[in-house]
Protein backbone atom coordinates (compact mmCIF):
# COMPACT_ATOMS: atom_id res chain seq x y z
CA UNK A 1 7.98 9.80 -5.69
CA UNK A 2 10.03 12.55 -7.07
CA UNK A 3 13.01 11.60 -4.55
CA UNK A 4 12.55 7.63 -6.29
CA UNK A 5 12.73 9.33 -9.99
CA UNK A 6 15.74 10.81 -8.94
CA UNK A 7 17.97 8.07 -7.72
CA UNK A 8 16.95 6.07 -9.99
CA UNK A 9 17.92 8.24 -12.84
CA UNK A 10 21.15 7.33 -11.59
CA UNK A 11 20.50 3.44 -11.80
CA UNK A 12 23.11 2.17 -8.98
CA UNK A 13 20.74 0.75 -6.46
CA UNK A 14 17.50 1.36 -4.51
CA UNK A 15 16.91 0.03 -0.90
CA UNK A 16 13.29 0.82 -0.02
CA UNK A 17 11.17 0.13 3.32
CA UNK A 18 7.54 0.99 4.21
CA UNK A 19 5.70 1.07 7.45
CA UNK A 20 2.71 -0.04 5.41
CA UNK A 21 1.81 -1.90 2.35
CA UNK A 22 1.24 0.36 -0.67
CA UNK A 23 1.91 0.03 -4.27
CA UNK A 24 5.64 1.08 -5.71
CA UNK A 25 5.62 4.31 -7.77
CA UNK A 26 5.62 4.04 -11.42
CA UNK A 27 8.35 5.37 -11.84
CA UNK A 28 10.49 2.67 -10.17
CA UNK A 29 8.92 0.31 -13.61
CA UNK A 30 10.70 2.55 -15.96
CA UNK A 31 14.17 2.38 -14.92
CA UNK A 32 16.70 0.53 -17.45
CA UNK A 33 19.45 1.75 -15.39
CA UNK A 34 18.73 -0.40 -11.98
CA UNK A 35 21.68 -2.62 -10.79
CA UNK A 36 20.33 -3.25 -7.22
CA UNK A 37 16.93 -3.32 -6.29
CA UNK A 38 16.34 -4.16 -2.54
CA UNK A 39 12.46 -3.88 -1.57
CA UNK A 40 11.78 -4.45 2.38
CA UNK A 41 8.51 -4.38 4.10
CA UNK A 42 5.39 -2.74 3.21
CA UNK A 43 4.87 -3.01 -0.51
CA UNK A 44 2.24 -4.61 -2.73
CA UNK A 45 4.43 -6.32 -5.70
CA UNK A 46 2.31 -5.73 -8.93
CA UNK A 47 4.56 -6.22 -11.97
CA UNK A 48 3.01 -4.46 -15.07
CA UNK A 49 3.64 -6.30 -18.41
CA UNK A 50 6.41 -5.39 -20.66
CA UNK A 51 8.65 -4.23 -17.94
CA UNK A 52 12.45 -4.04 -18.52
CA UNK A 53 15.59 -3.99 -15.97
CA UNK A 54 17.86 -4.95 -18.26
CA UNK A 55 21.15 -4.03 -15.73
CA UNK A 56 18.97 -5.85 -13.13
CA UNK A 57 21.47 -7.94 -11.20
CA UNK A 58 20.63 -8.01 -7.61
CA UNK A 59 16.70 -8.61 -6.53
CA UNK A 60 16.41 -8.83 -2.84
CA UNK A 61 12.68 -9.05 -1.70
CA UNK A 62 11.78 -9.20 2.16
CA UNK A 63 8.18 -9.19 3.54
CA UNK A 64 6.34 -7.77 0.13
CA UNK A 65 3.25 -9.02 -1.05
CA UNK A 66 3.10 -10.58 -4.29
CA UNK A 67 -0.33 -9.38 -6.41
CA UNK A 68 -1.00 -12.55 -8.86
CA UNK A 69 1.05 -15.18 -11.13
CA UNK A 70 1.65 -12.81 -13.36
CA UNK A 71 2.92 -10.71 -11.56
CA UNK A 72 5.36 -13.00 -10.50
CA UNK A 73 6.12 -13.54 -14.12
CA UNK A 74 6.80 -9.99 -15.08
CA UNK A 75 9.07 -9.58 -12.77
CA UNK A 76 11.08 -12.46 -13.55
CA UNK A 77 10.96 -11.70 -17.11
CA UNK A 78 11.87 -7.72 -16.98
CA UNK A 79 15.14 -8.58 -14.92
CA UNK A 80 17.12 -9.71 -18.02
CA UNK A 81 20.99 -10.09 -15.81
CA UNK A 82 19.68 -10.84 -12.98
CA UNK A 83 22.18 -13.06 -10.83
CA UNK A 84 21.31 -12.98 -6.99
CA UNK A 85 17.52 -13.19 -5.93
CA UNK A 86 16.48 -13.07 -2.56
CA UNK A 87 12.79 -13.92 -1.37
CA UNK A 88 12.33 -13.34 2.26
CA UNK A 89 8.93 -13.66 4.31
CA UNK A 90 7.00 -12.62 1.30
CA UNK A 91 3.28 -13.35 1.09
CA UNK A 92 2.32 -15.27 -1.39
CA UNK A 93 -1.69 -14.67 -0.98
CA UNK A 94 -2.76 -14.38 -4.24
CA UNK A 95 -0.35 -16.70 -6.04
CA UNK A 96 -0.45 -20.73 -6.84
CA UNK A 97 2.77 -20.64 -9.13
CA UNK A 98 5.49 -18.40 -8.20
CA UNK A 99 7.86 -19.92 -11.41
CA UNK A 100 11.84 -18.52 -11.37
CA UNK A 101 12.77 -19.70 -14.94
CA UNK A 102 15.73 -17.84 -15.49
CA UNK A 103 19.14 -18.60 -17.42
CA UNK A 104 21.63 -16.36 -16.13
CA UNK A 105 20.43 -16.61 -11.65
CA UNK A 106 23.46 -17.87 -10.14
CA UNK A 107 22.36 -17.58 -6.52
CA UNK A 108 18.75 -17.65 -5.55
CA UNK A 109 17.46 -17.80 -1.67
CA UNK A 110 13.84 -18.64 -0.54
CA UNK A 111 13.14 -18.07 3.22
CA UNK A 112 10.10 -17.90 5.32
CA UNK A 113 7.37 -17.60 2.51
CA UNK A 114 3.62 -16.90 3.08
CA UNK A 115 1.23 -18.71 1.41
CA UNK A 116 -2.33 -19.73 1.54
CA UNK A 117 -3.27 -21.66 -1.90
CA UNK A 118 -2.82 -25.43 -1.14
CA UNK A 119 -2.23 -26.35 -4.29
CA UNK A 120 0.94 -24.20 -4.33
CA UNK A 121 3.45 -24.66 -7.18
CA UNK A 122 7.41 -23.87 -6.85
CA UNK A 123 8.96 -24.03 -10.56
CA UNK A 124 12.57 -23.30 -10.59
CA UNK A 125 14.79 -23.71 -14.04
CA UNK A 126 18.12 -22.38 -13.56
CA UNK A 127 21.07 -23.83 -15.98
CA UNK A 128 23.38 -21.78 -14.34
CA UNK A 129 22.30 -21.50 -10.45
CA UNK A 130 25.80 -22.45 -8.30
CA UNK A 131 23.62 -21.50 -4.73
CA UNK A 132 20.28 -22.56 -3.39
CA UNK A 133 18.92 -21.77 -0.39
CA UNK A 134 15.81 -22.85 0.89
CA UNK A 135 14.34 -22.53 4.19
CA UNK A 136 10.14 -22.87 4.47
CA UNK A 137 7.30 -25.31 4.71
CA UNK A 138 6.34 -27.98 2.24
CA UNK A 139 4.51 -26.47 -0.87
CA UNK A 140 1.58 -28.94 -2.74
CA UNK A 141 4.28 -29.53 -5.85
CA UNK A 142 8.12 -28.83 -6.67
CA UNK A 143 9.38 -28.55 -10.55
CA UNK A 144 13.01 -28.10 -10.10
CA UNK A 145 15.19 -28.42 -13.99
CA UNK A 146 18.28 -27.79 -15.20
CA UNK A 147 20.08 -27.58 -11.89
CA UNK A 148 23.19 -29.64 -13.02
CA UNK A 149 25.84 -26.50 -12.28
CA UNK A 150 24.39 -26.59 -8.68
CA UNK A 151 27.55 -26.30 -6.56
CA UNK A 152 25.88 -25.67 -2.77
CA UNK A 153 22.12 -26.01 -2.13
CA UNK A 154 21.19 -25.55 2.17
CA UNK A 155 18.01 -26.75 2.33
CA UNK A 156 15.53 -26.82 5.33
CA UNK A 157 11.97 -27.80 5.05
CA UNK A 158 9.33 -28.04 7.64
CA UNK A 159 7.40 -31.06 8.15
CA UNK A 160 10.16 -33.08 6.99
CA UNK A 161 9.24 -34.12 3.62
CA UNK A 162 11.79 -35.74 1.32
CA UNK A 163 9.75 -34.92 -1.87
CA UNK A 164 11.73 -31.50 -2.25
CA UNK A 165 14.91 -33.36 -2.45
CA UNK A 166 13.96 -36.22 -4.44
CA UNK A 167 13.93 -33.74 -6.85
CA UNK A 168 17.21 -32.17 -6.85
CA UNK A 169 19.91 -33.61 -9.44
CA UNK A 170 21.88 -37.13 -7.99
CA UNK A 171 25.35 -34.99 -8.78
CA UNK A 172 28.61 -35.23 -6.74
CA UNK A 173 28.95 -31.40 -7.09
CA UNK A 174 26.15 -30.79 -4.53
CA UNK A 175 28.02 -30.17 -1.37
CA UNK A 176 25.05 -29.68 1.12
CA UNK A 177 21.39 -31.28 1.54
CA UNK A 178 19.75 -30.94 5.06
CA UNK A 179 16.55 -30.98 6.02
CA UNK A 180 16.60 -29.84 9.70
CA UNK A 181 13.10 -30.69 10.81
CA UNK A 182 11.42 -27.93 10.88
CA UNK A 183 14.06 -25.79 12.50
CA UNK A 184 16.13 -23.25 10.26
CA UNK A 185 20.24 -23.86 9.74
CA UNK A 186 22.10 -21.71 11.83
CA UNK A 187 25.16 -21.64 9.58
């Protein structure tokens, strides 16, 4: 914990890996300074309220576990620049909305996501999102707004369902839609 304090007194960028889940430290939730934050494998993602990154811009997430909605809502809320967000093989347990309302994400990936609820609920509002990745199975309901600046979106679901895409904005500047059938895009 002391060695976490440190660096991030410094506020370029933390890359942390577990062999086990466990909380983060506290310390990590009182950072203003964070540019990068990079969690992968092993932690339990419980967002207290009233959190700030405000230099936030890079939020890559691989195989953590995310504690409850709101949770998922602090997080997204504290990271006030963030502009790349990466969600890979996280388990989504204990969540049935994980929302990404954000104004300034200009490249978000989803990949591989864990999730038990059936009545699962992916909410994404991004005016300003140019890249969209999304590789995983089909979720009970999609809300996807404010996509119009969309420039690239690489999209593979499994089971084949065309609900995800029905959804996406009719616009010429969308250069890529595939749904691969189940099998991920090796490009």
């Amino acid at each position: 914990v002391f060695a976490v304090g440190y660096l991030l007194h410094f506020g370029v960028g933390l890359n942390i890996s577990l062999d086990e889940f466990t909380t983060l430290p506290d310390v990590l939730f009182t950072c203003s300074t964070l540019i990068t934050l990079k969690l992968d494998i092993g932690f339990l993602l419980d967002v207290p309220k009233g959190v700030i990154f405000p230099n936030l811009k890079t939020l890559h997430l691989r195989s953590v576990v995310f504690f409850s909605d709101d949770s998922v809502e602090s997080l997204i809320s504290s990271c006030t620049s963030l502009e790349d967000m990466v969600i890979e093989k996280c388990h989504m347990w204990n969540i049935s909305n994980f929302n990404i309302s954000y104004h300034l994400l200009r490249r978000l990936t989803i990949l591989y996501s864990e999730f038990v609820v059936f009545d699962f609920w992916l909410i994404i509002d991004a005016p300003n999102l140019a890249y969209f990745k999304y590789i995983d199975h089909v979720v009970a309901r999609y809300s996807l707004e404010n996509l119009q600046t969309l420039v690239k979106a690489d999209i593979g679901i499994f089971n084949n369902s065309k609900e995800f895409l029905s959804s996406l904005p009719d616009k010429g500047n969308i250069l890529a839609h595939r749904i691969n059938g189940g099998k991920p895009s090796t490009d």
